[in-house]
C-alpha atoms as a PDB file:
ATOM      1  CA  UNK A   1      21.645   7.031 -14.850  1.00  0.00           C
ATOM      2  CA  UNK A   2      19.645   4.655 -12.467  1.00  0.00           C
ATOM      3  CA  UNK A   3      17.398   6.372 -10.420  1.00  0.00           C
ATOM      4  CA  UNK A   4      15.496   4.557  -7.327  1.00  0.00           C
ATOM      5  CA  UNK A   5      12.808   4.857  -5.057  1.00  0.00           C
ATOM      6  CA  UNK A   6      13.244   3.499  -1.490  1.00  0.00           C
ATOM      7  CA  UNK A   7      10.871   2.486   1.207  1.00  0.00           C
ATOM      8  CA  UNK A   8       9.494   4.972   3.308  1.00  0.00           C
ATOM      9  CA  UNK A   9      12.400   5.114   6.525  1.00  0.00           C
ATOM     10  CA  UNK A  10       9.666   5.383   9.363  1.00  0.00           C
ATOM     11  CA  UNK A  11       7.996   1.670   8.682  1.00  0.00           C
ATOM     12  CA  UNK A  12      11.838   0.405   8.823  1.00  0.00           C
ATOM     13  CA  UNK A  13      12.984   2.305  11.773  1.00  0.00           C
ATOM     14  CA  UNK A  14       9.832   0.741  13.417  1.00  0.00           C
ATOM     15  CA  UNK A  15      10.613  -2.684  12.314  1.00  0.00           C
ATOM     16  CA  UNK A  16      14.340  -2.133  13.693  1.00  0.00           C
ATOM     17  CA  UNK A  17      13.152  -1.083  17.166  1.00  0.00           C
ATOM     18  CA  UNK A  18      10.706  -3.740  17.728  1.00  0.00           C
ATOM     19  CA  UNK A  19      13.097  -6.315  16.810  1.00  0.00           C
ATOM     20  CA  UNK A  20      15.746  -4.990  19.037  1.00  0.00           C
ATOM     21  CA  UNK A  21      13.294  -4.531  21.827  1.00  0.00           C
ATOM     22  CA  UNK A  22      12.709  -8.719  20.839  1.00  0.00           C
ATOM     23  CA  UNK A  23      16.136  -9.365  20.989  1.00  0.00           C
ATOM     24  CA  UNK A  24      16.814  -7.392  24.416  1.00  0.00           C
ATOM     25  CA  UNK A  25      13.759  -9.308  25.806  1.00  0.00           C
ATOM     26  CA  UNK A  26      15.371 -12.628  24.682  1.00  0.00           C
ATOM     27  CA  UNK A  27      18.770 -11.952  26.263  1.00  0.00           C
ATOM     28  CA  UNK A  28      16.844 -10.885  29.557  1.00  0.00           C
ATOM     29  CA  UNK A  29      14.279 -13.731  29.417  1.00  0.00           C
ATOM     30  CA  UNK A  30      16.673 -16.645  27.856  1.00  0.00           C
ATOM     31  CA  UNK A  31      16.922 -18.151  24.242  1.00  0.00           C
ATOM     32  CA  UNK A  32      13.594 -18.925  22.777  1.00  0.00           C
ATOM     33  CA  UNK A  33      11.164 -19.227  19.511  1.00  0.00           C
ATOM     34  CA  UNK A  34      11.765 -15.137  19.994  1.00  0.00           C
ATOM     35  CA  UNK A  35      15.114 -15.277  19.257  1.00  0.00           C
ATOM     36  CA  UNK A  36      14.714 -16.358  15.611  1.00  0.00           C
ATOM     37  CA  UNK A  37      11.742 -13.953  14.935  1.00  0.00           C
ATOM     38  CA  UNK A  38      13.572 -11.339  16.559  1.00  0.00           C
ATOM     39  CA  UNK A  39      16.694 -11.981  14.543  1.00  0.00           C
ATOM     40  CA  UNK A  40      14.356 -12.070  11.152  1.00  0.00           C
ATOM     41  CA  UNK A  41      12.462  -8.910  11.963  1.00  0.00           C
ATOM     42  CA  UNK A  42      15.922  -7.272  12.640  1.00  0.00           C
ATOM     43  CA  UNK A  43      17.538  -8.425   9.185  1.00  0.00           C
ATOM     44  CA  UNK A  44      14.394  -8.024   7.043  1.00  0.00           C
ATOM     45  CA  UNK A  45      14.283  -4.447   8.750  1.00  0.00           C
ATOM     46  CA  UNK A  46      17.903  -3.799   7.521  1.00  0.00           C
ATOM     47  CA  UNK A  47      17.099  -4.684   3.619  1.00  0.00           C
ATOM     48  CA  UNK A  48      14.080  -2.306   4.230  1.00  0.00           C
ATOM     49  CA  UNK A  49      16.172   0.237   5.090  1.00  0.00           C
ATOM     50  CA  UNK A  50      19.229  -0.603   2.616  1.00  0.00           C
ATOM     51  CA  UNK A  51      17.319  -1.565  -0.357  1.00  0.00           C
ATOM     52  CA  UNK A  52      15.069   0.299  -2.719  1.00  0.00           C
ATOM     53  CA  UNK A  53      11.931  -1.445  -4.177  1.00  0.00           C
ATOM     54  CA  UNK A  54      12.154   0.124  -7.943  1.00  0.00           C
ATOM     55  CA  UNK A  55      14.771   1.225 -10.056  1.00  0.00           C
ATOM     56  CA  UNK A  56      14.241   3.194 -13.278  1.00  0.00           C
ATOM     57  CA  UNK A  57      16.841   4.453 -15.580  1.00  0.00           C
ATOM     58  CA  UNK A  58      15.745   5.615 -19.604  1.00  0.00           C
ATOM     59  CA  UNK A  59      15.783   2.312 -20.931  1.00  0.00           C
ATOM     60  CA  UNK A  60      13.471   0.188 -18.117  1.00  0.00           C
ATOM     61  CA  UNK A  61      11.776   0.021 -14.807  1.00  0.00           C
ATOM     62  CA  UNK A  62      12.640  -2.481 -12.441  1.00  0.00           C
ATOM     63  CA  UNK A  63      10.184  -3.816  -9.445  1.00  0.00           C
ATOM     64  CA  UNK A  64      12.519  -5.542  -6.615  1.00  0.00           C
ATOM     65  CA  UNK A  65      11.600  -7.755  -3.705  1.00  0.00           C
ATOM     66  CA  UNK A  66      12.693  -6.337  -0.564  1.00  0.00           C
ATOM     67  CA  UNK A  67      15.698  -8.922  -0.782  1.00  0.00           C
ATOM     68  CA  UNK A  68      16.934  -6.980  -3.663  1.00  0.00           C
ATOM     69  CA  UNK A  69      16.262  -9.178  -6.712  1.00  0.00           C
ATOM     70  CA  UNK A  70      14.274  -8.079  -9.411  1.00  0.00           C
ATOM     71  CA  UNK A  71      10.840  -9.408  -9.381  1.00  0.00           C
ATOM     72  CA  UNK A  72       9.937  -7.712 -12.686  1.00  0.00           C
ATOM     73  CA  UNK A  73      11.441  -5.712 -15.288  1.00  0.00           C
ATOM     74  CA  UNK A  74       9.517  -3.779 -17.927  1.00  0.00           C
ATOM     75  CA  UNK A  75      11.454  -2.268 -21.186  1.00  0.00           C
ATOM     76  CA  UNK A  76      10.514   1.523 -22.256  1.00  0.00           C
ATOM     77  CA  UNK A  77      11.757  -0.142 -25.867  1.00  0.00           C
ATOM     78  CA  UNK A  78       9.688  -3.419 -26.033  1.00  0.00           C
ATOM     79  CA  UNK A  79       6.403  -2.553 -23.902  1.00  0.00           C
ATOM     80  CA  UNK A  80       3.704   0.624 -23.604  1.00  0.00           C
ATOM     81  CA  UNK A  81       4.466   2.519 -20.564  1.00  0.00           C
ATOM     82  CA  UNK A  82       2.388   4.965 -19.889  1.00  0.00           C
ATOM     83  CA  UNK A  83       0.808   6.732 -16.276  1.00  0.00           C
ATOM     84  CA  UNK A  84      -3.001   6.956 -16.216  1.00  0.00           C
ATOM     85  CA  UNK A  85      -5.127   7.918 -13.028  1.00  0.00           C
ATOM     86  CA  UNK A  86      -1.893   8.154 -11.452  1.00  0.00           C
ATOM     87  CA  UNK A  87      -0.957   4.584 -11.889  1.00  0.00           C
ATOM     88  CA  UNK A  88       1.456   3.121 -14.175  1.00  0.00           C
ATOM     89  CA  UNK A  89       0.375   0.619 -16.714  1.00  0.00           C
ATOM     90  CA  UNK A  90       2.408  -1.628 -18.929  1.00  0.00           C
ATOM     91  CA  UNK A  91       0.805  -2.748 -21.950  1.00  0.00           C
ATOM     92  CA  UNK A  92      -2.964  -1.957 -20.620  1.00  0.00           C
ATOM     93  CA  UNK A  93      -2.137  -3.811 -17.141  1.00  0.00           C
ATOM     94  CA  UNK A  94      -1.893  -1.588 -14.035  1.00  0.00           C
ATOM     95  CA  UNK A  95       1.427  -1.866 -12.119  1.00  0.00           C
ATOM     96  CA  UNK A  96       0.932  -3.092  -8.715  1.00  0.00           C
ATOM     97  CA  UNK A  97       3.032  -1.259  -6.157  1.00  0.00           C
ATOM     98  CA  UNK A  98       2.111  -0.432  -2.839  1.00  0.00           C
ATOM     99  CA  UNK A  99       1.962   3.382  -2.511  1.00  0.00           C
ATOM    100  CA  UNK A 100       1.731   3.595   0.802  1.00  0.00           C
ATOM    101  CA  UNK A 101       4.729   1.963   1.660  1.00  0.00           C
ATOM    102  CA  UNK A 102       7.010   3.949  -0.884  1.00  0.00           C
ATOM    103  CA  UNK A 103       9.219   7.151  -0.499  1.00  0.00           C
ATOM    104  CA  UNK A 104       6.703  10.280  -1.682  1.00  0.00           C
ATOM    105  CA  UNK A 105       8.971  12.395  -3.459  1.00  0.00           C
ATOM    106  CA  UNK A 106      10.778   9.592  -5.320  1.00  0.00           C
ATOM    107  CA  UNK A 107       7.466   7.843  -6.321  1.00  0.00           C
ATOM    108  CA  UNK A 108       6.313  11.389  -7.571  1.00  0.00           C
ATOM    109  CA  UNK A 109       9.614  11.555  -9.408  1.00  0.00           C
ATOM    110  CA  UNK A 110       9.052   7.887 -11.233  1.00  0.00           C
ATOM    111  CA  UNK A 111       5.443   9.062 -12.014  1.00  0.00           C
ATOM    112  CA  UNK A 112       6.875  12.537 -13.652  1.00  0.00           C
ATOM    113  CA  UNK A 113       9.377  10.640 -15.681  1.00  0.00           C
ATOM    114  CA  UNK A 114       7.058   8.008 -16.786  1.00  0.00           C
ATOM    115  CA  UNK A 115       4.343  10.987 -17.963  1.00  0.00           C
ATOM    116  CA  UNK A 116       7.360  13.050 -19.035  1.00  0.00           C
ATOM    117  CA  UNK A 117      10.371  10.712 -20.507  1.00  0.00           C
ATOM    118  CA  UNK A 118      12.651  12.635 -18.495  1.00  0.00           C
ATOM    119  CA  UNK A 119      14.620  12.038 -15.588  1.00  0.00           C
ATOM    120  CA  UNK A 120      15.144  14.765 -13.594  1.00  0.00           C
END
């Protein structure tokens, strides 16, 4: 079973609102270089809503780009997973992930199964 972990919903509900706020400015003001940003801050706040940014499942962990690809893929089989400090580290190499823009409970639930070997 794949589990995921999202990005936290209040940094994407932000994004959306600016970027409507953009695009109601632009259809007030006229068609300008704030259209396109507006129109990219509105998609790109979509994916960060939609997407997740890791999935796990018993065999591997997968890091994704918030476009939904997978950036990076480590195998419970092939490599040393293991949580220390309350980091994850792949063969002795800390796994870069920024905390602070991650859901809480489903990080916590990535870190328990990593320590663990269970998903719960």
């Amino acid at each position: 079973m794949i589990k995921k972990v999202h990005y936290k919903k209040g940094m994407g509900i932000f994004m959306l609102t600016c970027s409507i706020f953009v695009l109601a400015t632009t259809a007030i003001i006229g068609v300008s270089v704030n259209t396109i940003t507006g129109v990219m801050l509105f998609i790109i706040s979509l994916l960060y809503l939609s997407n997740s940014a890791i999935d796990y499942s018993e065999d591997e962990i997968k890091m994704k780009g918030i476009v939904g690809n997978t950036v990076k893929s480590y195998s419970f089989k092939d490599d040393n997973i293991e949580l220390k400090d309350g980091n994850i580290y792949v063969n002795d190499n800390k796994v870069r992930m920024a905390k602070y823009m991650l859901n809480a409970h489903e990080l916590q639930a990535l870190m328990d199964f990593v320590s663990t070997g269970e998903i719960v």
